[in-house]
N, C-alpha and C. Protein backbone atom coordinates (compact mmCIF):
# COMPACT_ATOMS: atom_id res chain seq x y z
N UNK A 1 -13.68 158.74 -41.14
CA UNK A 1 -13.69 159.76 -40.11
C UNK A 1 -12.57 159.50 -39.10
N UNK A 2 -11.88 160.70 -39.04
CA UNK A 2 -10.86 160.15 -37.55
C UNK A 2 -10.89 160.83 -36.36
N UNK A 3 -10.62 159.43 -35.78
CA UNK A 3 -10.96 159.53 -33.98
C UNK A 3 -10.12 160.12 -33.39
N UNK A 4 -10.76 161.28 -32.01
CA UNK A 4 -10.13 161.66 -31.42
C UNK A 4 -8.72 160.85 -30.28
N UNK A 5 -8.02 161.77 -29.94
CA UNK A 5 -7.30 160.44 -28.59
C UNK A 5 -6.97 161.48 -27.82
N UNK A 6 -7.42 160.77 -26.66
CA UNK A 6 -7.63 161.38 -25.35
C UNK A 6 -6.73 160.89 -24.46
N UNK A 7 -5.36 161.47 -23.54
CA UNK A 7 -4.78 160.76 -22.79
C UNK A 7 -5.09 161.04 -21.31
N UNK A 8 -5.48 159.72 -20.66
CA UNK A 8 -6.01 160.29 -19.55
C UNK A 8 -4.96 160.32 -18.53
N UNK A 9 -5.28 160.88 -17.08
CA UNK A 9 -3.80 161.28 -16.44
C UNK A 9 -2.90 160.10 -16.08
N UNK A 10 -3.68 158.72 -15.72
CA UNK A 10 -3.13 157.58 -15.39
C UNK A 10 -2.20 157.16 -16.52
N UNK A 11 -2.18 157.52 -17.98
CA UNK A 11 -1.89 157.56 -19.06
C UNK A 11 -0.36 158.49 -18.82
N UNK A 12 -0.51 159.67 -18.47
CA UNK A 12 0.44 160.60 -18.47
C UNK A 12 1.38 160.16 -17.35
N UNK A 13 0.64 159.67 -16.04
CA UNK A 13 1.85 159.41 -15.04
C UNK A 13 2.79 158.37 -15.46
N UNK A 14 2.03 157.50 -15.94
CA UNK A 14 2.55 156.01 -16.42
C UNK A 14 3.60 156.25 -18.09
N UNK A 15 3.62 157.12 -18.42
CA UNK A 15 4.47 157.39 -19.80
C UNK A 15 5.85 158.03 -19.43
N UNK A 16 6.07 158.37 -18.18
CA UNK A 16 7.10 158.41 -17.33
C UNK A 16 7.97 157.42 -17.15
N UNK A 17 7.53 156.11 -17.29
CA UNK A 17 8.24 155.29 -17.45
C UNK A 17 9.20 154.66 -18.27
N UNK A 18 8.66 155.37 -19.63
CA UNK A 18 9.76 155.34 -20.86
C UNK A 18 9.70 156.66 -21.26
N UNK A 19 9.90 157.18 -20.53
CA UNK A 19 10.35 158.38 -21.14
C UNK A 19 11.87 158.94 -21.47
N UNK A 20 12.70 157.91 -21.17
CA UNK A 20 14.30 157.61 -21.67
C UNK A 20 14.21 156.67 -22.56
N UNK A 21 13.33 156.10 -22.99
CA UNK A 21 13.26 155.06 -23.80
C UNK A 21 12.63 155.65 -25.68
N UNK A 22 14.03 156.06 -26.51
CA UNK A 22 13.45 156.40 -27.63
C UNK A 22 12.30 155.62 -28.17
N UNK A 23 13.19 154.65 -28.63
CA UNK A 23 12.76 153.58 -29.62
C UNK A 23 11.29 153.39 -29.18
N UNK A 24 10.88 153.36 -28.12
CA UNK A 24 9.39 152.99 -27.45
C UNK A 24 8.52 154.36 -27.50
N UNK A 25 8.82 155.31 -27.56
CA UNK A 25 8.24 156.66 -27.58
C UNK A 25 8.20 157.16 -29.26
N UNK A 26 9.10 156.72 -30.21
CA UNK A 26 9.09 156.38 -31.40
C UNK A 26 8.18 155.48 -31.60
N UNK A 27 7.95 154.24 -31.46
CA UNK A 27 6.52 153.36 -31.72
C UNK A 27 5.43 153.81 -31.58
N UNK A 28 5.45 154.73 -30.00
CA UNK A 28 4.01 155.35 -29.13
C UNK A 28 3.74 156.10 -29.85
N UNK A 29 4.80 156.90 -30.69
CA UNK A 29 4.25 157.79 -31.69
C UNK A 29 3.37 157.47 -33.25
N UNK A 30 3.82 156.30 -33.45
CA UNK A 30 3.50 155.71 -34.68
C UNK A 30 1.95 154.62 -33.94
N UNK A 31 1.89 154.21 -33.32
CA UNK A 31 0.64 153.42 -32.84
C UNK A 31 -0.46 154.46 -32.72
N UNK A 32 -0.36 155.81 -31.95
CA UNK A 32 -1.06 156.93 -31.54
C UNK A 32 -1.86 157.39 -33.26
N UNK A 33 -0.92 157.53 -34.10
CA UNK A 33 -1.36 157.65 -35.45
C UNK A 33 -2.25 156.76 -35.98
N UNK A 34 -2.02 155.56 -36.09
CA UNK A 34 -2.88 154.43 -36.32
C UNK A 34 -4.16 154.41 -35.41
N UNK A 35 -3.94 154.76 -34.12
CA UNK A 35 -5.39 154.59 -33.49
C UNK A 35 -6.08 156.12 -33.99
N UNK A 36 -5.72 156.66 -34.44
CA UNK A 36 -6.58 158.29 -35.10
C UNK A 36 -7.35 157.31 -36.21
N UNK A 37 -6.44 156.46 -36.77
CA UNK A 37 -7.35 156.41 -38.22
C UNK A 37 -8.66 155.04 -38.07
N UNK A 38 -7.88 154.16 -37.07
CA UNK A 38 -9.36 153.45 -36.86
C UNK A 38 -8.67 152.18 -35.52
N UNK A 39 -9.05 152.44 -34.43
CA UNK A 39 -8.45 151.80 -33.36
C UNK A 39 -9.11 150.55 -32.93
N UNK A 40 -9.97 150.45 -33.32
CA UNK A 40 -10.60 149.00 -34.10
C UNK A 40 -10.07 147.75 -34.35
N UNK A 41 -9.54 147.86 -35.10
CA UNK A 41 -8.58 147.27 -35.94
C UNK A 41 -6.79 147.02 -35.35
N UNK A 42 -6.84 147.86 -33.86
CA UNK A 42 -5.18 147.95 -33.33
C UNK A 42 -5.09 147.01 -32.28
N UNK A 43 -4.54 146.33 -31.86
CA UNK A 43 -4.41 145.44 -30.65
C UNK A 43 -5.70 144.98 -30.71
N UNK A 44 -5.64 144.01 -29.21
CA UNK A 44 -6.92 142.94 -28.89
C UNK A 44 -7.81 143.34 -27.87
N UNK A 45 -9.25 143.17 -27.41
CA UNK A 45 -9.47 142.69 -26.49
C UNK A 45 -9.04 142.60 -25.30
N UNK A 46 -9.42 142.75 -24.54
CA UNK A 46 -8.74 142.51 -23.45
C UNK A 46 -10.38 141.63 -21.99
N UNK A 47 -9.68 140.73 -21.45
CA UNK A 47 -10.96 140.36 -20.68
C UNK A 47 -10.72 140.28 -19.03
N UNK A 48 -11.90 139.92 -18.54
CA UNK A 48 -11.68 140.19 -16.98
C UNK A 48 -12.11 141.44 -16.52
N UNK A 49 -10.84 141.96 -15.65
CA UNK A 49 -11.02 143.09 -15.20
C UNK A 49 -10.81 144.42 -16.02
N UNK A 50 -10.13 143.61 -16.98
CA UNK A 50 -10.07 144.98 -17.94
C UNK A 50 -10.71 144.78 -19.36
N UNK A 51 -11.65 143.92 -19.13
CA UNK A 51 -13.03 143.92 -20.01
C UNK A 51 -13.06 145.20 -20.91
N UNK A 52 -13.42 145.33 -22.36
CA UNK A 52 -13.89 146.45 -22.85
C UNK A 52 -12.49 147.51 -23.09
N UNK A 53 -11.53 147.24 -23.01
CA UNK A 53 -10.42 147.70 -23.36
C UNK A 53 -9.62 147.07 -24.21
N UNK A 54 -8.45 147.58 -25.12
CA UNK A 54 -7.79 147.02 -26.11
C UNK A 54 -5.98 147.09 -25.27
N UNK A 55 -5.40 146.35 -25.79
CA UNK A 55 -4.25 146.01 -26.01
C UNK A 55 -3.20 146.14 -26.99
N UNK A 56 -2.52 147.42 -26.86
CA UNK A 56 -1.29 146.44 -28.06
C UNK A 56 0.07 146.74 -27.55
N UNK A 57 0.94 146.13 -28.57
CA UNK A 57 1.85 146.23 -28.22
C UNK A 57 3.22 147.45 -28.59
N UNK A 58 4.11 147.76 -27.75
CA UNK A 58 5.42 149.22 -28.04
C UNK A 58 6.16 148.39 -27.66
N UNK A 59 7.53 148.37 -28.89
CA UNK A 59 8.53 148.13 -28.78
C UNK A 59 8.80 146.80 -27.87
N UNK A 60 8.44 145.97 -28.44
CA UNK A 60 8.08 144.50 -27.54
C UNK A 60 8.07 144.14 -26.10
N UNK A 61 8.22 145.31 -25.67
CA UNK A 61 8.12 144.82 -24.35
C UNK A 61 7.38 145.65 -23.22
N UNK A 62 6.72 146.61 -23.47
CA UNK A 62 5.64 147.86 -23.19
C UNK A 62 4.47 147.05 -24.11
N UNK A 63 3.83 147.38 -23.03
CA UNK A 63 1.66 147.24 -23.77
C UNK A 63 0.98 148.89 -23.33
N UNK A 64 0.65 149.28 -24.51
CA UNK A 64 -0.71 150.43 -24.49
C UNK A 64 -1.64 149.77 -24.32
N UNK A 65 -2.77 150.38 -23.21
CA UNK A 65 -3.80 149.87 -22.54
C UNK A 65 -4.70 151.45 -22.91
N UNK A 66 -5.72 150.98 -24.14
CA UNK A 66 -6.54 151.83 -24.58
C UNK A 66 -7.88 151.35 -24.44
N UNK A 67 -8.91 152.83 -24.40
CA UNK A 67 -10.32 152.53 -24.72
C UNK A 67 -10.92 153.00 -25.55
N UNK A 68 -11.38 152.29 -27.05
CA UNK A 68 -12.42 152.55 -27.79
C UNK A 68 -13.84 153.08 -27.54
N UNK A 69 -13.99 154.31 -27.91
CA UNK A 69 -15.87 154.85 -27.96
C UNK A 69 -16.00 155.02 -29.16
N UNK A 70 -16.62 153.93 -29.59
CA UNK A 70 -17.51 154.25 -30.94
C UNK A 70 -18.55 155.01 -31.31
N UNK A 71 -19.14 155.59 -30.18
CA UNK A 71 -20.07 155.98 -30.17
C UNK A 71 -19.67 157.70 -30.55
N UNK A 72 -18.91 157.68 -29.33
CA UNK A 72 -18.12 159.64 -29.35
C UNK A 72 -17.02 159.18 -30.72
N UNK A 73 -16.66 158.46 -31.53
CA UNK A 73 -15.02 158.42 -31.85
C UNK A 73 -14.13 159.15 -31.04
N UNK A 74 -14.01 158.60 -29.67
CA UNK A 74 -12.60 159.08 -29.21
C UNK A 74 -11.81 157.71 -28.34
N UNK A 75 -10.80 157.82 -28.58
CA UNK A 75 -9.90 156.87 -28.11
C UNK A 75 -9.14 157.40 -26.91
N UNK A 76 -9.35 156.67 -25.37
CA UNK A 76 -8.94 157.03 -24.37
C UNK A 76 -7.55 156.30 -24.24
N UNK A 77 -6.40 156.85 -24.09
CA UNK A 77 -5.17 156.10 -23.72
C UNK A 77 -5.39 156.04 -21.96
N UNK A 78 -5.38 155.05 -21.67
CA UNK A 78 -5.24 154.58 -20.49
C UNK A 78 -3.79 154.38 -19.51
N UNK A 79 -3.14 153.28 -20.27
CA UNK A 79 -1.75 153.37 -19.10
C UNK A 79 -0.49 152.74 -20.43
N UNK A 80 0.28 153.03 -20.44
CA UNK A 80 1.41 152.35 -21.09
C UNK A 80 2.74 151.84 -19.69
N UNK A 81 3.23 150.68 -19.78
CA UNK A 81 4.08 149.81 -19.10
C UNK A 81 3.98 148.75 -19.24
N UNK A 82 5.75 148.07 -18.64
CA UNK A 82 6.53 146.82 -19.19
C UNK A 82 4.67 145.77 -18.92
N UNK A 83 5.15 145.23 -20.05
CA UNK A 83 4.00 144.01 -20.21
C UNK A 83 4.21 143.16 -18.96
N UNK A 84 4.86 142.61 -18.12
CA UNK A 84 4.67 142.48 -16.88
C UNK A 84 4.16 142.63 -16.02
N UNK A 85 3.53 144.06 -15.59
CA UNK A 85 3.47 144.79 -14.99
C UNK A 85 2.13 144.95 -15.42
N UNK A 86 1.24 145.21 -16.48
CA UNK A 86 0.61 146.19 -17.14
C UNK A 86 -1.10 145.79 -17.08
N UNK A 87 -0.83 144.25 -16.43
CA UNK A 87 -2.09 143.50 -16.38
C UNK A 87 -2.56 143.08 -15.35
């Protein structure tokens, strides 16, 4: 079954940030696909304050900051920015 993905606005303001950035909007495009088919399985964990959320990685140096509902299958995109920054 594949999961919805939901980008939420913190998601949209924050994708502004590479938005001159092919190569990373090229990945975002190819990761976005993969979390349709099972987002499970995509990045890690994440703990603390951002407990209950996943991690992965764009173009090595950007992290997507997503949330899994297993329950609804829908996948919330949360924020994308420089891994620096992003935690």
């Amino acid at each position: 079954m594949k999961w919805t993905v939901k980008r939420t606005d913190t998601f949209l303001e924050s994708l502004r940030t590479i938005r001159k950035n092919r190569k990373a909007l090229e990945e975002l495009d190819k990761k976005i696909k993969r979390l349709r088919k099972d987002p499970l399985n995509v990045g890690g964990w994440l703990t603390g304050e951002l407990h209950g959320k996943k991690s992965t990685r764009i173009a090595k140096r950007y992290r997507l900051i997503f949330t899994p509902d297993e329950k609804e299958k829908i996948v919330y995109l949360n924020l994308i920015d420089h891994r620096e920054r992003v935690y």
